[in-house]
C-alpha atoms as a PDB file:
ATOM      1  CA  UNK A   1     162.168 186.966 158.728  1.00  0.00           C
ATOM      2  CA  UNK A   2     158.911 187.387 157.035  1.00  0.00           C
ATOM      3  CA  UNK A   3     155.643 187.770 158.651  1.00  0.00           C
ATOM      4  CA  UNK A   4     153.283 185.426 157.908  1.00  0.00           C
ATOM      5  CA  UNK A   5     149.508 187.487 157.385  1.00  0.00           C
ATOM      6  CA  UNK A   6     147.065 185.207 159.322  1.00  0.00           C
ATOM      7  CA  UNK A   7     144.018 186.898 158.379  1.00  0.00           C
ATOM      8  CA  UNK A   8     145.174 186.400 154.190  1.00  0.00           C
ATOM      9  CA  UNK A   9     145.614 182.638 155.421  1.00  0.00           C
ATOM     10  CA  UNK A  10     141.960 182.538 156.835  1.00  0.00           C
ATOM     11  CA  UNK A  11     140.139 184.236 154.562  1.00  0.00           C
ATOM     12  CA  UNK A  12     141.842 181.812 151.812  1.00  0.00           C
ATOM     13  CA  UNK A  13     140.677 178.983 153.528  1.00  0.00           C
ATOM     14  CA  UNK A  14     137.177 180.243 154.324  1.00  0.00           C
ATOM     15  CA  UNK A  15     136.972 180.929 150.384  1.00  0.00           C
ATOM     16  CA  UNK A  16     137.916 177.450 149.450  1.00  0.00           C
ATOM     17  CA  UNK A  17     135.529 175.916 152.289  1.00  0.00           C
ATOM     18  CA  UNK A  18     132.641 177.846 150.969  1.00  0.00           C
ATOM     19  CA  UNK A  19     132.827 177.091 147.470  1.00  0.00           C
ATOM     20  CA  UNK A  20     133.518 173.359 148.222  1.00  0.00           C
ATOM     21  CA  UNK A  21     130.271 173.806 150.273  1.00  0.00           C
ATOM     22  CA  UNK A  22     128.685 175.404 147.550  1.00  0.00           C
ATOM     23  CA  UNK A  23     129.707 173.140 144.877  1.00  0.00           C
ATOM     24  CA  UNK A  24     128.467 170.607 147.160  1.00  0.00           C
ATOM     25  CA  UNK A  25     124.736 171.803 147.319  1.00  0.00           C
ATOM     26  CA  UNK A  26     124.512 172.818 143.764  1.00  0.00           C
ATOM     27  CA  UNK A  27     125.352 169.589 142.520  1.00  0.00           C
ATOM     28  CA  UNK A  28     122.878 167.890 144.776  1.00  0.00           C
ATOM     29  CA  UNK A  29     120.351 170.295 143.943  1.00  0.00           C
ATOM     30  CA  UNK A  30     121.000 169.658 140.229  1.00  0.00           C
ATOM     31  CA  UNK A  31     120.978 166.353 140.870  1.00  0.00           C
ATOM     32  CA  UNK A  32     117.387 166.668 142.182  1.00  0.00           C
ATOM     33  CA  UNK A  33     116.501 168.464 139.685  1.00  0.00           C
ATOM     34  CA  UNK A  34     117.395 166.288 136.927  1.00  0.00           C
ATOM     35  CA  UNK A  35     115.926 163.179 139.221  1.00  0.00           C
ATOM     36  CA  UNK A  36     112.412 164.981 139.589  1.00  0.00           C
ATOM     37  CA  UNK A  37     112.033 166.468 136.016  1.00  0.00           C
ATOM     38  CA  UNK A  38     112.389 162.693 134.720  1.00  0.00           C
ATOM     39  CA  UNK A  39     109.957 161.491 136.825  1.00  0.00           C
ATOM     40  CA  UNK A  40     107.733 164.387 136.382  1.00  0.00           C
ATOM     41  CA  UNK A  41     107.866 164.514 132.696  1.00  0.00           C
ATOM     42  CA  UNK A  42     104.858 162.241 131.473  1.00  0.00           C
ATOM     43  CA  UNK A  43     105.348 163.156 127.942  1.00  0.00           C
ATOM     44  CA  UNK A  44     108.705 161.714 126.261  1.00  0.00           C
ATOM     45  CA  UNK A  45     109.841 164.414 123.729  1.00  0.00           C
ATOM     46  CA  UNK A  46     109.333 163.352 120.496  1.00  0.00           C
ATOM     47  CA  UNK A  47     112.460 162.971 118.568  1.00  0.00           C
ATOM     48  CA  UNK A  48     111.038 164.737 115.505  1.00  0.00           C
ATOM     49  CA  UNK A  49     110.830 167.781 117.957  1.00  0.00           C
ATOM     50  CA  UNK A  50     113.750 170.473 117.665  1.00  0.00           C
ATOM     51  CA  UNK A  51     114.808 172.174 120.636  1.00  0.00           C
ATOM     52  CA  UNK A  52     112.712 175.685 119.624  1.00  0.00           C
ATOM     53  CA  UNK A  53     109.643 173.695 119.583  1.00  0.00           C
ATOM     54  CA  UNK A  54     107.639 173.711 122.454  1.00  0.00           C
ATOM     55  CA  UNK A  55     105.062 171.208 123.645  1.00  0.00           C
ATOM     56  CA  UNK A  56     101.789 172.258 123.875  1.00  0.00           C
ATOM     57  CA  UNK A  57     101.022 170.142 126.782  1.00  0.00           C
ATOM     58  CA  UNK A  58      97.069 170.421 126.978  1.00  0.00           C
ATOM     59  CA  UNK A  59      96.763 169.286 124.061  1.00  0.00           C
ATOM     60  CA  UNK A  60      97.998 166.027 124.867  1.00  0.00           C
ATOM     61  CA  UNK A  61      95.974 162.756 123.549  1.00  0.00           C
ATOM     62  CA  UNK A  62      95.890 159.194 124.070  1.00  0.00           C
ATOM     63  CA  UNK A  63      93.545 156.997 122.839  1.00  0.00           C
ATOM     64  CA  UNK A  64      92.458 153.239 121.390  1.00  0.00           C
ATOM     65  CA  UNK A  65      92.159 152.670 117.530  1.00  0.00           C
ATOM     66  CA  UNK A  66      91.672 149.025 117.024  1.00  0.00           C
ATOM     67  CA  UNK A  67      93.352 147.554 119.896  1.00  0.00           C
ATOM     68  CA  UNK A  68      96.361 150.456 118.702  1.00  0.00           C
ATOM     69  CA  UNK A  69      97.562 152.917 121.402  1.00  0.00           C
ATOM     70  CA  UNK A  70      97.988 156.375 119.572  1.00  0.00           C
ATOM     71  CA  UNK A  71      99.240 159.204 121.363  1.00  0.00           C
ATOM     72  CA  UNK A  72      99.115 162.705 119.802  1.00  0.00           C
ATOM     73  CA  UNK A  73     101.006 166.143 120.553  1.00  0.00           C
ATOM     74  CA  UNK A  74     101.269 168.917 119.127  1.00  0.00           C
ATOM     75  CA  UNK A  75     104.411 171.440 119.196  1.00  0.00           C
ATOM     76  CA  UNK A  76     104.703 174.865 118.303  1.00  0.00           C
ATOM     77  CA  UNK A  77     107.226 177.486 117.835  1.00  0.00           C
ATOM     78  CA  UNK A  78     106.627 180.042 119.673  1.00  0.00           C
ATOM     79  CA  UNK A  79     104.539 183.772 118.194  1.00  0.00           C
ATOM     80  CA  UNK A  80     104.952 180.930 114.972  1.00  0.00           C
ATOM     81  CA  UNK A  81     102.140 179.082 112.803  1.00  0.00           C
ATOM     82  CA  UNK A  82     102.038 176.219 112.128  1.00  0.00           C
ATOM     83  CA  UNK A  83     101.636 172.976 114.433  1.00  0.00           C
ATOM     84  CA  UNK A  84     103.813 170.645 114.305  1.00  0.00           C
ATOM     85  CA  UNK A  85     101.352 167.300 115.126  1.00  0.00           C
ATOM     86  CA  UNK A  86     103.107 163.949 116.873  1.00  0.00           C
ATOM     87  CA  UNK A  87     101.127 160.664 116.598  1.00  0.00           C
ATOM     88  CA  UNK A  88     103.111 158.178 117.875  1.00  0.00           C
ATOM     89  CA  UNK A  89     101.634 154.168 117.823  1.00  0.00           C
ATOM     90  CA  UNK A  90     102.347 151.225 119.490  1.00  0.00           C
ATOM     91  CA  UNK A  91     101.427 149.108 116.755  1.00  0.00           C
ATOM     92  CA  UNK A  92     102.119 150.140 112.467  1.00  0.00           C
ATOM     93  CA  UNK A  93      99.250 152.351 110.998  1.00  0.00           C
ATOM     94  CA  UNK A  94      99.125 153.610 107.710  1.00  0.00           C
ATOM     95  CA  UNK A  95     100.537 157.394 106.869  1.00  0.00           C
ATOM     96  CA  UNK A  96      97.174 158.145 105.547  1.00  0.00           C
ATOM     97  CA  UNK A  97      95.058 156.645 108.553  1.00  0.00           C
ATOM     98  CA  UNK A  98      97.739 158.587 110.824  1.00  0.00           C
ATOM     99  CA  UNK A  99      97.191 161.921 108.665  1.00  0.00           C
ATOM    100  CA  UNK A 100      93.430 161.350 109.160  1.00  0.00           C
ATOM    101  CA  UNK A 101      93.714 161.397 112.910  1.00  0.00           C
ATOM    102  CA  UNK A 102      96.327 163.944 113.399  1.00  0.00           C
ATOM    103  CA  UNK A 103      93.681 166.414 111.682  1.00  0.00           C
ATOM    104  CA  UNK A 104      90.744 165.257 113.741  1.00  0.00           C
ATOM    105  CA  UNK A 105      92.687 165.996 116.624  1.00  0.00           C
ATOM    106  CA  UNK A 106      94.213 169.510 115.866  1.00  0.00           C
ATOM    107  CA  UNK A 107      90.802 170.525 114.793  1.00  0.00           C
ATOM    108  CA  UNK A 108      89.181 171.424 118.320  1.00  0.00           C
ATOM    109  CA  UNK A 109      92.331 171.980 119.974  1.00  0.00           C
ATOM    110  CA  UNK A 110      94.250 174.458 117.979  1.00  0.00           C
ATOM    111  CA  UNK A 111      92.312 175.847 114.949  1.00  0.00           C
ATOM    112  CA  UNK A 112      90.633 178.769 114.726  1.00  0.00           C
ATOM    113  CA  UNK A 113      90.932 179.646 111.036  1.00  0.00           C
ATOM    114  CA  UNK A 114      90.630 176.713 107.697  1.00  0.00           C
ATOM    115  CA  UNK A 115      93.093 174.043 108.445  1.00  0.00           C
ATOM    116  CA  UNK A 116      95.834 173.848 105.586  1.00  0.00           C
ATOM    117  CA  UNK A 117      98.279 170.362 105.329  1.00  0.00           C
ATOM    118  CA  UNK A 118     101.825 171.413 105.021  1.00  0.00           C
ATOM    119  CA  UNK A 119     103.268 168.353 103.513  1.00  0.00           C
ATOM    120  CA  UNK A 120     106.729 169.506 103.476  1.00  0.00           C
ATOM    121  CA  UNK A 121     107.558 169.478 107.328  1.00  0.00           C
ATOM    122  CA  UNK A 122     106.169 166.080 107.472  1.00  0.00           C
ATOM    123  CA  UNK A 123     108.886 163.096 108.908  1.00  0.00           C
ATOM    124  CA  UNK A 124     108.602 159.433 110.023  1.00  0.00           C
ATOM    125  CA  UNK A 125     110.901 157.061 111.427  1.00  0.00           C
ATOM    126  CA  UNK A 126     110.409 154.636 108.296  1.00  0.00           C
ATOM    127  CA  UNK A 127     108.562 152.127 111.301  1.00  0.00           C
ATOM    128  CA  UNK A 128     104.831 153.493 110.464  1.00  0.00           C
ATOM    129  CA  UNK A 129     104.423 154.123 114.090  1.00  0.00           C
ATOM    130  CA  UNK A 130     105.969 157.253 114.776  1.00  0.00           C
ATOM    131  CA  UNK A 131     104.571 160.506 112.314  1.00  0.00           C
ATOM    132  CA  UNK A 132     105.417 164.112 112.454  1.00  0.00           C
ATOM    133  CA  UNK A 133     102.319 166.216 110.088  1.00  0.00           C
ATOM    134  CA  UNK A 134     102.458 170.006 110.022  1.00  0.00           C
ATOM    135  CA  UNK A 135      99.183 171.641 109.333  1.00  0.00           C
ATOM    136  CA  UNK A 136      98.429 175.411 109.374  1.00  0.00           C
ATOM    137  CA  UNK A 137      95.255 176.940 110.804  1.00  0.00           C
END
């Protein structure tokens, strides 16, 4: 007859209690997470942004132009140059007007050399309200 080894049995069960316990909390605490860093982030990522840009959140603008809400942010990459500037509308404005205001903001909040347009890392969404410009300064 075999012996049956109680204490293997216990500890066994303890294991699988504790990580069903475990699991349990982790996902709820995830799940808070997730819930709170929704609600707590007042800036929606701009869709131009890749993931090894970061926001520089103090930088953050919103403002009127002719009854037009523009919001501006600008990303970096970080130890990198240049800025990556955001304007997003809610109404159409023109590249050119956007361009305008995109370097009017960066000016005071990021520059500390001449400001150079870099063209080639500009993007829109083809809807004239939503502009990526990357300037160097």
């Amino acid at each position: 007859m075999k012996k049956v080894n109680f204490f293997g049995l216990f500890l066994g069960f303890c294991s699988v209690v504790v990580s069903a316990v475990t699991g349990f909390f982790v996902s709820v605490f995830l799940a808070g997470c997730v819930s709170q860093n929704a609600n707590a982030n007042i800036y929606e990522r701009s869709k131009f942004a890749t993931d090894n840009m970061m926001l520089v959140e103090e930088n953050h603008v919103v403002m009127q132009v002719s009854g037009n809400e523009i919001t501006l942010d600008s990303y970096v990459v970080p130890f990198r140059n240049p800025y990556y500037i955001v304007l997003k509308a809610t109404k159409p404005i023109a590249k050119k007007d956007a361009e305008a205001l995109a370097v009017k903001y960066i000016l005071p909040r990021g520059c500390t050399s001449k400001l150079y347009r870099l063209p080639f890392l500009d993007k829109t969404d083809g809807t004239q309200k939503h502009y990526m410009f990357g300037v160097s300064c």
